[in-house]
C-alpha atoms as a PDB file:
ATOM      1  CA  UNK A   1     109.318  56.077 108.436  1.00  0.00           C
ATOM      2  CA  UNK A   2     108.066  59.514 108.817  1.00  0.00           C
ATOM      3  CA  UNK A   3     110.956  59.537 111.987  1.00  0.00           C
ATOM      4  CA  UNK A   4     113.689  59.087 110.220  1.00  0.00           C
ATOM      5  CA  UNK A   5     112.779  61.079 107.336  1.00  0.00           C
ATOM      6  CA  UNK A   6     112.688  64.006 109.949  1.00  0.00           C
ATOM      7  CA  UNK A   7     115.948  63.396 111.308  1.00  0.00           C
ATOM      8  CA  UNK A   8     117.587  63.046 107.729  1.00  0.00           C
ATOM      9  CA  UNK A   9     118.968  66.762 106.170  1.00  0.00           C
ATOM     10  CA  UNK A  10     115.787  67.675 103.432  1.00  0.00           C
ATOM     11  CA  UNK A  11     118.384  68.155 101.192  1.00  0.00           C
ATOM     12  CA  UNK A  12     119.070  64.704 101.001  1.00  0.00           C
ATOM     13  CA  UNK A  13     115.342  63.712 100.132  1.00  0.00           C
ATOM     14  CA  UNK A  14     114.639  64.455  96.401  1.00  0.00           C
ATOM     15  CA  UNK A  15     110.752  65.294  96.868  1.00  0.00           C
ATOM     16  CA  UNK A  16     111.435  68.061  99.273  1.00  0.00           C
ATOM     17  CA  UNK A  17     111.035  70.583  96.175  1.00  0.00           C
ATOM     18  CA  UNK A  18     107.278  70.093  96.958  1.00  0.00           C
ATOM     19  CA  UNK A  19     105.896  72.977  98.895  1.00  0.00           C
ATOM     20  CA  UNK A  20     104.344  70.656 101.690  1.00  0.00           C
ATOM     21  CA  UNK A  21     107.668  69.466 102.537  1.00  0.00           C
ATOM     22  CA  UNK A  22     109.582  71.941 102.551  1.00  0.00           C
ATOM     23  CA  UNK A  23     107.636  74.086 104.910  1.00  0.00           C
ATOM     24  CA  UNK A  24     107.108  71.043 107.102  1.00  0.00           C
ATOM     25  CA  UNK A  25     110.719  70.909 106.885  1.00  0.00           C
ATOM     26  CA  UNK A  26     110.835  74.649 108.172  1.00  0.00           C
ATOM     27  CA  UNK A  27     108.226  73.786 111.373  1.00  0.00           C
ATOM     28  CA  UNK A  28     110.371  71.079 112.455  1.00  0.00           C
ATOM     29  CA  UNK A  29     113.713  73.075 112.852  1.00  0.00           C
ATOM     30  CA  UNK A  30     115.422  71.013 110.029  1.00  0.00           C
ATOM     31  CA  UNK A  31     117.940  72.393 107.955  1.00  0.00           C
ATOM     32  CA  UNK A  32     117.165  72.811 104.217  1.00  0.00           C
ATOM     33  CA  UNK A  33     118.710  73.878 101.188  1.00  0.00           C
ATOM     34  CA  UNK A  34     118.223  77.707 100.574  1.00  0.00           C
ATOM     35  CA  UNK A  35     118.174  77.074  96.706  1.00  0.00           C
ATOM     36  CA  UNK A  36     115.107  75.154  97.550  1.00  0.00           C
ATOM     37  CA  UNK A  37     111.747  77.971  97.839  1.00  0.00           C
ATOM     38  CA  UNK A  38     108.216  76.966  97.914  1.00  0.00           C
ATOM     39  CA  UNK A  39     105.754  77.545  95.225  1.00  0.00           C
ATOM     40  CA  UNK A  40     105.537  80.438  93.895  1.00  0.00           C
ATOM     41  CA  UNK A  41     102.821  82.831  95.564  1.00  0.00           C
ATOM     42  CA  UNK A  42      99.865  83.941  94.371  1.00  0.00           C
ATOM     43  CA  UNK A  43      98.848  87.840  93.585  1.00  0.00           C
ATOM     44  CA  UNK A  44      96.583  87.648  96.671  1.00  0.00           C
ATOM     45  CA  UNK A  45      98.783  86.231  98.753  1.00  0.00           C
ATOM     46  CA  UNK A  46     101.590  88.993  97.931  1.00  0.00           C
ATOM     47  CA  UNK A  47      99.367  91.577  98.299  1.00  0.00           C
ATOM     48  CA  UNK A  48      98.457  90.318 101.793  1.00  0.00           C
ATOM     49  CA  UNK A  49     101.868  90.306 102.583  1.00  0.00           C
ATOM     50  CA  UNK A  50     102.279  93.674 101.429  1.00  0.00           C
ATOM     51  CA  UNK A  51      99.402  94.142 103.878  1.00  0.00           C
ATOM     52  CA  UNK A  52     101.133  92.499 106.652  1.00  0.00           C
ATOM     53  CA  UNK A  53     104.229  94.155 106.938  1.00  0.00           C
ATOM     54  CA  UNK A  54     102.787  97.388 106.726  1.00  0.00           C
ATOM     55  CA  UNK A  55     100.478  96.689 109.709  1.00  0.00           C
ATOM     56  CA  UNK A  56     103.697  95.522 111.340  1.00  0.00           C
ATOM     57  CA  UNK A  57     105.159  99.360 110.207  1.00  0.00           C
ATOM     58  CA  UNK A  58     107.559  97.787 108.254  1.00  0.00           C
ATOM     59  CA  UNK A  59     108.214  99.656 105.368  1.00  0.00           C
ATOM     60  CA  UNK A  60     107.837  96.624 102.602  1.00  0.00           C
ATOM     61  CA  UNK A  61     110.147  96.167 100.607  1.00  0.00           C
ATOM     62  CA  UNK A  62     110.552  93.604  98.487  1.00  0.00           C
ATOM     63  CA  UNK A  63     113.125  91.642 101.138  1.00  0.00           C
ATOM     64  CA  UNK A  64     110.658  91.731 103.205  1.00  0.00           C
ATOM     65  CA  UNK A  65     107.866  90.627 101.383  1.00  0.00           C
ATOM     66  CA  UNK A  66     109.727  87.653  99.965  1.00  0.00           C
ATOM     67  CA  UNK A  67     110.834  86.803 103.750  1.00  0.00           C
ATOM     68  CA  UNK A  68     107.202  86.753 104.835  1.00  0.00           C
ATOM     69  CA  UNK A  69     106.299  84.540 101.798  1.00  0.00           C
ATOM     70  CA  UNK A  70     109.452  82.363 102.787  1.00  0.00           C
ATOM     71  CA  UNK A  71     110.484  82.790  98.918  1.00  0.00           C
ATOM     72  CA  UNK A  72     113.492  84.254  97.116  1.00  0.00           C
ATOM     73  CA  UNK A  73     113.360  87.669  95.886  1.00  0.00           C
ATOM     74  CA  UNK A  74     113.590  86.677  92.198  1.00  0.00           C
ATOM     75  CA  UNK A  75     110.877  83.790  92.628  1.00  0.00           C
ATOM     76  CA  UNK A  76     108.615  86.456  93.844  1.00  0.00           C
ATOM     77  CA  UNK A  77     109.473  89.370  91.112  1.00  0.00           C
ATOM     78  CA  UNK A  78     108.687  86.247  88.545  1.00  0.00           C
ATOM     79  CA  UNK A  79     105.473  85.265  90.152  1.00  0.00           C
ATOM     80  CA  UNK A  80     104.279  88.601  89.877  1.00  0.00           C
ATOM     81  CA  UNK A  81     105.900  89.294  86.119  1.00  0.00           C
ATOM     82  CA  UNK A  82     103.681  86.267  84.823  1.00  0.00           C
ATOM     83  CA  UNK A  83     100.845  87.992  86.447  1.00  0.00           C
ATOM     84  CA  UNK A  84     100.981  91.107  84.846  1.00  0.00           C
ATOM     85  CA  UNK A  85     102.746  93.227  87.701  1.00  0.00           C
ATOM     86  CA  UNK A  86     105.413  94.196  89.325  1.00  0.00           C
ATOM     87  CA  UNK A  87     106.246  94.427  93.040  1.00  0.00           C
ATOM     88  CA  UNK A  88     106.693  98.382  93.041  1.00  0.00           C
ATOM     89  CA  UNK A  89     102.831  98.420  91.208  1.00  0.00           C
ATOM     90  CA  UNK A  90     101.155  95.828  93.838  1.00  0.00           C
ATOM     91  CA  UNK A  91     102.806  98.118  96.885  1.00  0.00           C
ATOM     92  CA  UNK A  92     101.565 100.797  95.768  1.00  0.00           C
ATOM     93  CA  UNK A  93      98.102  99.497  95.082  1.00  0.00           C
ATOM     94  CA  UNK A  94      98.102  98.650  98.451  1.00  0.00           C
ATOM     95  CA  UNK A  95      99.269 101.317  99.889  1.00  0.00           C
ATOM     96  CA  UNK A  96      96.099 103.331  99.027  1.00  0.00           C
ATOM     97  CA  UNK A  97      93.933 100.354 100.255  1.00  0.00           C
ATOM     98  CA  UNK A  98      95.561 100.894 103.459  1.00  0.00           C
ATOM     99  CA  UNK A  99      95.480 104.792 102.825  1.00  0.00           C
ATOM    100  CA  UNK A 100      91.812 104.662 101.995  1.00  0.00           C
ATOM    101  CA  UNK A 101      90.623 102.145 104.894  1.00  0.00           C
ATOM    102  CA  UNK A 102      92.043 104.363 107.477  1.00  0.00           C
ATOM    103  CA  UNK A 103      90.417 107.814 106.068  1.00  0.00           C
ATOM    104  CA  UNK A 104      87.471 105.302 106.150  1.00  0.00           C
ATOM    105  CA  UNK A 105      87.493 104.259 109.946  1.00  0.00           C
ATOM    106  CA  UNK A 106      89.462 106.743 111.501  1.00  0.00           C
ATOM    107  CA  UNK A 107      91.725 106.608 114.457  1.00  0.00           C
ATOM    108  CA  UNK A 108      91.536 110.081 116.284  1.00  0.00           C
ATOM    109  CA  UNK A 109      95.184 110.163 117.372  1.00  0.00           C
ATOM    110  CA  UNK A 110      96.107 109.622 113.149  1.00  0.00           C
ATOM    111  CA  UNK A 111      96.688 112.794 111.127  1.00  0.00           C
ATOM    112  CA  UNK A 112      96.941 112.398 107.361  1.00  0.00           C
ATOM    113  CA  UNK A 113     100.547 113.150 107.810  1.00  0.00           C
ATOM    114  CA  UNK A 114     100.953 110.407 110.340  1.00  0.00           C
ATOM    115  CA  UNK A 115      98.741 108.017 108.107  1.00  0.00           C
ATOM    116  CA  UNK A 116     100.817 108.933 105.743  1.00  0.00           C
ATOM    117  CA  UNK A 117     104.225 108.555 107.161  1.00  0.00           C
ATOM    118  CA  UNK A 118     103.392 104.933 108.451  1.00  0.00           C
ATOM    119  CA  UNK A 119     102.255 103.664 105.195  1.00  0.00           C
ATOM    120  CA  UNK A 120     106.346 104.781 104.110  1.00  0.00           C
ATOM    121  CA  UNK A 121     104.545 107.947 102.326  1.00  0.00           C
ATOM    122  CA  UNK A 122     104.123 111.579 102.370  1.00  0.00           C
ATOM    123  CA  UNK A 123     101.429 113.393 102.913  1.00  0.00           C
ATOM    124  CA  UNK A 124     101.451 114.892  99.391  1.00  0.00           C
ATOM    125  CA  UNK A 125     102.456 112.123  97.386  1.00  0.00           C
ATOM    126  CA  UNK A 126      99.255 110.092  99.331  1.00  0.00           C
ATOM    127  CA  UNK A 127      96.999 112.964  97.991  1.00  0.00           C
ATOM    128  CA  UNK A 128      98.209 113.000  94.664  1.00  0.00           C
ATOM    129  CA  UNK A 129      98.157 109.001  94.316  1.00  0.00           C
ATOM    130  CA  UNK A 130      94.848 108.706  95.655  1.00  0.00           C
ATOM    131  CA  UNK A 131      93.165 111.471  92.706  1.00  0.00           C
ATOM    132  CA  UNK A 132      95.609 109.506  90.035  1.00  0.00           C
ATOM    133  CA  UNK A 133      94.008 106.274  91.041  1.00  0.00           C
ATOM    134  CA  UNK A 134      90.383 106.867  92.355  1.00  0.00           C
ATOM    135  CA  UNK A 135      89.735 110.469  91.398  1.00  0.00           C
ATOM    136  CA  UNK A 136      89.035 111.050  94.987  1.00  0.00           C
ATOM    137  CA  UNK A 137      91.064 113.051  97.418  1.00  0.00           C
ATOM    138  CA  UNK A 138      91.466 112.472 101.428  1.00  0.00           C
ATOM    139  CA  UNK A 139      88.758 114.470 101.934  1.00  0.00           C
ATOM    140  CA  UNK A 140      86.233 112.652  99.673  1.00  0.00           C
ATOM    141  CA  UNK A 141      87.442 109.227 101.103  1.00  0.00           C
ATOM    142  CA  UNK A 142      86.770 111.135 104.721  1.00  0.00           C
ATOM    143  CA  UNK A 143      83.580 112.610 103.457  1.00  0.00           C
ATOM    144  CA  UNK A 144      82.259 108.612 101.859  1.00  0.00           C
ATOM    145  CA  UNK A 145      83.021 107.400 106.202  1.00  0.00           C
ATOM    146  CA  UNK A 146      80.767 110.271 107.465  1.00  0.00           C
ATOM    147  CA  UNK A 147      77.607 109.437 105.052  1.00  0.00           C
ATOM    148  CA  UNK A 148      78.142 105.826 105.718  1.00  0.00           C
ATOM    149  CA  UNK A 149      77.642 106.466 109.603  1.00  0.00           C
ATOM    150  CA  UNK A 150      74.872 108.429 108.892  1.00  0.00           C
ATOM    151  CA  UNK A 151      73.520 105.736 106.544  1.00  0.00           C
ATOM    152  CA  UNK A 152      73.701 103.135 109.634  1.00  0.00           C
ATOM    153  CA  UNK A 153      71.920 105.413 111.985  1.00  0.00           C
ATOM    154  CA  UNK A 154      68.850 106.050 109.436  1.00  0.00           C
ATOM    155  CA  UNK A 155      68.927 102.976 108.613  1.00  0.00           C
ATOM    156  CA  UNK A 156      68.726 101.702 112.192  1.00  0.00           C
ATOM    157  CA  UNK A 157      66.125 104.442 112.994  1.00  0.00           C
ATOM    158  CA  UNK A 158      63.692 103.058 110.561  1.00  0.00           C
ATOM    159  CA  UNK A 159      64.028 100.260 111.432  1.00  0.00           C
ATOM    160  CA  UNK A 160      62.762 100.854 114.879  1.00  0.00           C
ATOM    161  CA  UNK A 161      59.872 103.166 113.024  1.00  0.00           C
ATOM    162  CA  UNK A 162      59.131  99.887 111.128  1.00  0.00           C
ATOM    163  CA  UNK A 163      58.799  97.318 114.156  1.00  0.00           C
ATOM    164  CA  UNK A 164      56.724 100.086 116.066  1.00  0.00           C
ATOM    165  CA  UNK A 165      54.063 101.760 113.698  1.00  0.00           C
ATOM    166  CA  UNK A 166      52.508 103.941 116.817  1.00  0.00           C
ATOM    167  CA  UNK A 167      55.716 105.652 117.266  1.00  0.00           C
ATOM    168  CA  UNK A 168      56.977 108.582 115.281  1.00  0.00           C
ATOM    169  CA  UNK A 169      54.850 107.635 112.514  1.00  0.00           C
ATOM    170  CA  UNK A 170      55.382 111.167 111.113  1.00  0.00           C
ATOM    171  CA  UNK A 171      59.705 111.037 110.963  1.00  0.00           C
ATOM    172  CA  UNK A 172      59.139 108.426 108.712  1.00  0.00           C
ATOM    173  CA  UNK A 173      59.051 110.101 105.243  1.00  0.00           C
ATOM    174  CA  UNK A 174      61.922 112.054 106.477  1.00  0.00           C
ATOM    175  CA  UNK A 175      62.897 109.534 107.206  1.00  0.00           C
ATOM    176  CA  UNK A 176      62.989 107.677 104.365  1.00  0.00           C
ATOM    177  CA  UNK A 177      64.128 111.154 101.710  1.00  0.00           C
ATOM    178  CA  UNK A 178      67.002 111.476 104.057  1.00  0.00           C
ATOM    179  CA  UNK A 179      68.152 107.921 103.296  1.00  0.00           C
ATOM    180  CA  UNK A 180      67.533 108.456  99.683  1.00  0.00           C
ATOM    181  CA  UNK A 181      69.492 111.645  99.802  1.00  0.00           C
ATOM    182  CA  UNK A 182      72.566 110.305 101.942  1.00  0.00           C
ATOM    183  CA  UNK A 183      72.520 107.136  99.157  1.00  0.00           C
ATOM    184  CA  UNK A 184      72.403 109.546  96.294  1.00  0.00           C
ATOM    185  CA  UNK A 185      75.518 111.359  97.564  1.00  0.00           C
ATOM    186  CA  UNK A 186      77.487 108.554  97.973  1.00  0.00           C
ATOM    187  CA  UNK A 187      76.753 106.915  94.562  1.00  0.00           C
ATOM    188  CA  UNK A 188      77.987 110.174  93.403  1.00  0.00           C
ATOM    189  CA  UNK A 189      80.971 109.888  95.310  1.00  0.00           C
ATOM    190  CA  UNK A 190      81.795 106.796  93.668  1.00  0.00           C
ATOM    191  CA  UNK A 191      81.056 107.242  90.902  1.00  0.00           C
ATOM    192  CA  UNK A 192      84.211 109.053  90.133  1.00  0.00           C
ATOM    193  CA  UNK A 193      86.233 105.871  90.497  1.00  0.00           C
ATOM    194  CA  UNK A 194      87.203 104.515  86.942  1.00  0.00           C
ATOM    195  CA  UNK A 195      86.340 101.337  86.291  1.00  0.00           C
ATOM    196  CA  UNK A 196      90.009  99.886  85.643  1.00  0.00           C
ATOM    197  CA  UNK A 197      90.751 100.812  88.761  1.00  0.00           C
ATOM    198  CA  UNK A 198      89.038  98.815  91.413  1.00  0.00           C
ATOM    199  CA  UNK A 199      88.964  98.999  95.211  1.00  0.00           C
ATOM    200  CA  UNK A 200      88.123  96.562  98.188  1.00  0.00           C
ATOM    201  CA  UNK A 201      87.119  99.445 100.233  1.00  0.00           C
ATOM    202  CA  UNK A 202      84.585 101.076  97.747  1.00  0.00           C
ATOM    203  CA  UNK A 203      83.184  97.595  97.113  1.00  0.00           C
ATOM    204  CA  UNK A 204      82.389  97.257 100.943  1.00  0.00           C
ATOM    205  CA  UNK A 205      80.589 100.271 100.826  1.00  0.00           C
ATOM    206  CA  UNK A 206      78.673  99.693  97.771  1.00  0.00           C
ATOM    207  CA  UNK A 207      77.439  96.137  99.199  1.00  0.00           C
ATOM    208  CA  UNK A 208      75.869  98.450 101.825  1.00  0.00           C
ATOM    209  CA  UNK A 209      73.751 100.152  99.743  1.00  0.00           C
ATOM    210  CA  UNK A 210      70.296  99.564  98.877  1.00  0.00           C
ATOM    211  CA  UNK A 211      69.294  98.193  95.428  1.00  0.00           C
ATOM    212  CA  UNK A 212      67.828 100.345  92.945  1.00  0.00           C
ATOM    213  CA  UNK A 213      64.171 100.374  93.561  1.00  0.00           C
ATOM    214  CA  UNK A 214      62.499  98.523  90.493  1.00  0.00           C
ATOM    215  CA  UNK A 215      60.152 100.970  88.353  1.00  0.00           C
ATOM    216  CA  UNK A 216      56.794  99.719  88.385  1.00  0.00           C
ATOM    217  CA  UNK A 217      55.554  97.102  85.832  1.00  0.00           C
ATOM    218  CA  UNK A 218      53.262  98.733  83.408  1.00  0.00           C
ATOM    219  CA  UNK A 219      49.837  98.246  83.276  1.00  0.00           C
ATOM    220  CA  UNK A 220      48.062  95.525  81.372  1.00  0.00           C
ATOM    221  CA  UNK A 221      46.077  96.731  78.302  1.00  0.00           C
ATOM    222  CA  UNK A 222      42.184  96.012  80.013  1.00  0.00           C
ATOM    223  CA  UNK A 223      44.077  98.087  83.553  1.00  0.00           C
ATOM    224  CA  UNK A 224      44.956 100.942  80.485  1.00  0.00           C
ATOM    225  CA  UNK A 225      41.408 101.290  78.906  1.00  0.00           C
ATOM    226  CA  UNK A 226      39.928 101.106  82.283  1.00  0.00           C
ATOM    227  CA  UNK A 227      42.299 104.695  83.018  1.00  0.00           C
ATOM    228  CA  UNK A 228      41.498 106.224  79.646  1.00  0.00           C
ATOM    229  CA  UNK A 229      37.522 106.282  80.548  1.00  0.00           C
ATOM    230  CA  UNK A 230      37.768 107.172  83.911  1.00  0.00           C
END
């Protein structure tokens, strides 16, 4: 059955609106009726999209997009309307993801000009988008990659100091207030992201960082006597 359904037009079959069919209809090389789209995509799966083509330097537009998604233009510019966005918002959103996670693992051979240029920007208009979102300019964003490296190496160095108590017993405390210091700085860093506006990127580097250290728990009331008279 599933043979001769294959070798039938999917126009003629009236459950090919599904999504499932349709796109089996697609792998199989069997003509289908353009009216026909699949489901209409999710945020997420626009904004990887978005993501995609702009990987692929493709500049995104919305043809694009809606090609990738294997969706009509207007079924996508709905989708997004009864999220609460708009195609122009979501590229731009990630845009500066892509902006941002470049100034955060840099490629040598990319000025901001050419990071820039293949994200279908200027160099200007990047800066200025990136303070009206995040508050943060290139150079903060560049600034957040160098502390985290440092982070990594402290980190690892303690780590050694940890597993081998004979050695360099004395770099520990150093240690340990330069690790507190590098955290501090990038806290401080983020800090100056609003919280309507959220980021991917800042929330990988926040995962990295320690939690708070817990304040003591105070002392029991005998433990508080005992103190007084001594």
């Amino acid at each position: 059955m599933t043979a001769d359904i294959l070798k039938r037009d999917v126009t003629e079959i009236p459950t090919v609106r599904t999504n499932g069919l349709r796109c089996l209809a697609i792998a199989c090389g069997v003509s289908y009726n353009r009216t026909m789209t699949c489901a209409p995509p999710a945020t997420q799966d626009v904004t990887d999209a978005i993501s995609s083509c702009l990987r692929a330097k493709q500049s995104a537009r919305i043809e694009e997009v809606a090609n990738e998604l294997h969706v009509s233009r207007s079924t996508l510019q709905r989708a997004l309307s009864r999220s609460g966005t708009t195609f122009t918002r979501l590229r731009q959103v990630v845009q500066l993801e892509e902006a941002a996670r470049h100034l955060m693992y840099p490629h040598r051979s990319y000025s901001r000009s050419h990071l820039a240029s293949r994200l279908g920007l200027s160099r200007e208009y990047m800066s200025r988008r990136l303070q009206a979102e995040w508050n943060l300019s290139p150079a903060d964003i560049e600034r957040l990659s160098q502390l985290r490296s440092e982070l990594v190496v402290t980190n690892s160095l303690l780590g050694r100091l940890n597993s081998e108590p004979n050695i360099g017993v004395e770099d520990t405390p150093w240690l340990t207030e330069r690790r507190k210091h590098i955290e501090t700085e990038i806290r401080d860093i983020l800090a100056h992201i609003p919280s309507n506006s959220p980021s991917r990127w800042a929330d990988q580097i926040r995962s990295g960082l320690r939690t708070s250290v817990s304040p003591p728990p105070p002392a029991r009331r005998n433990e508080r006597v005992l103190t007084n008279q001594l």
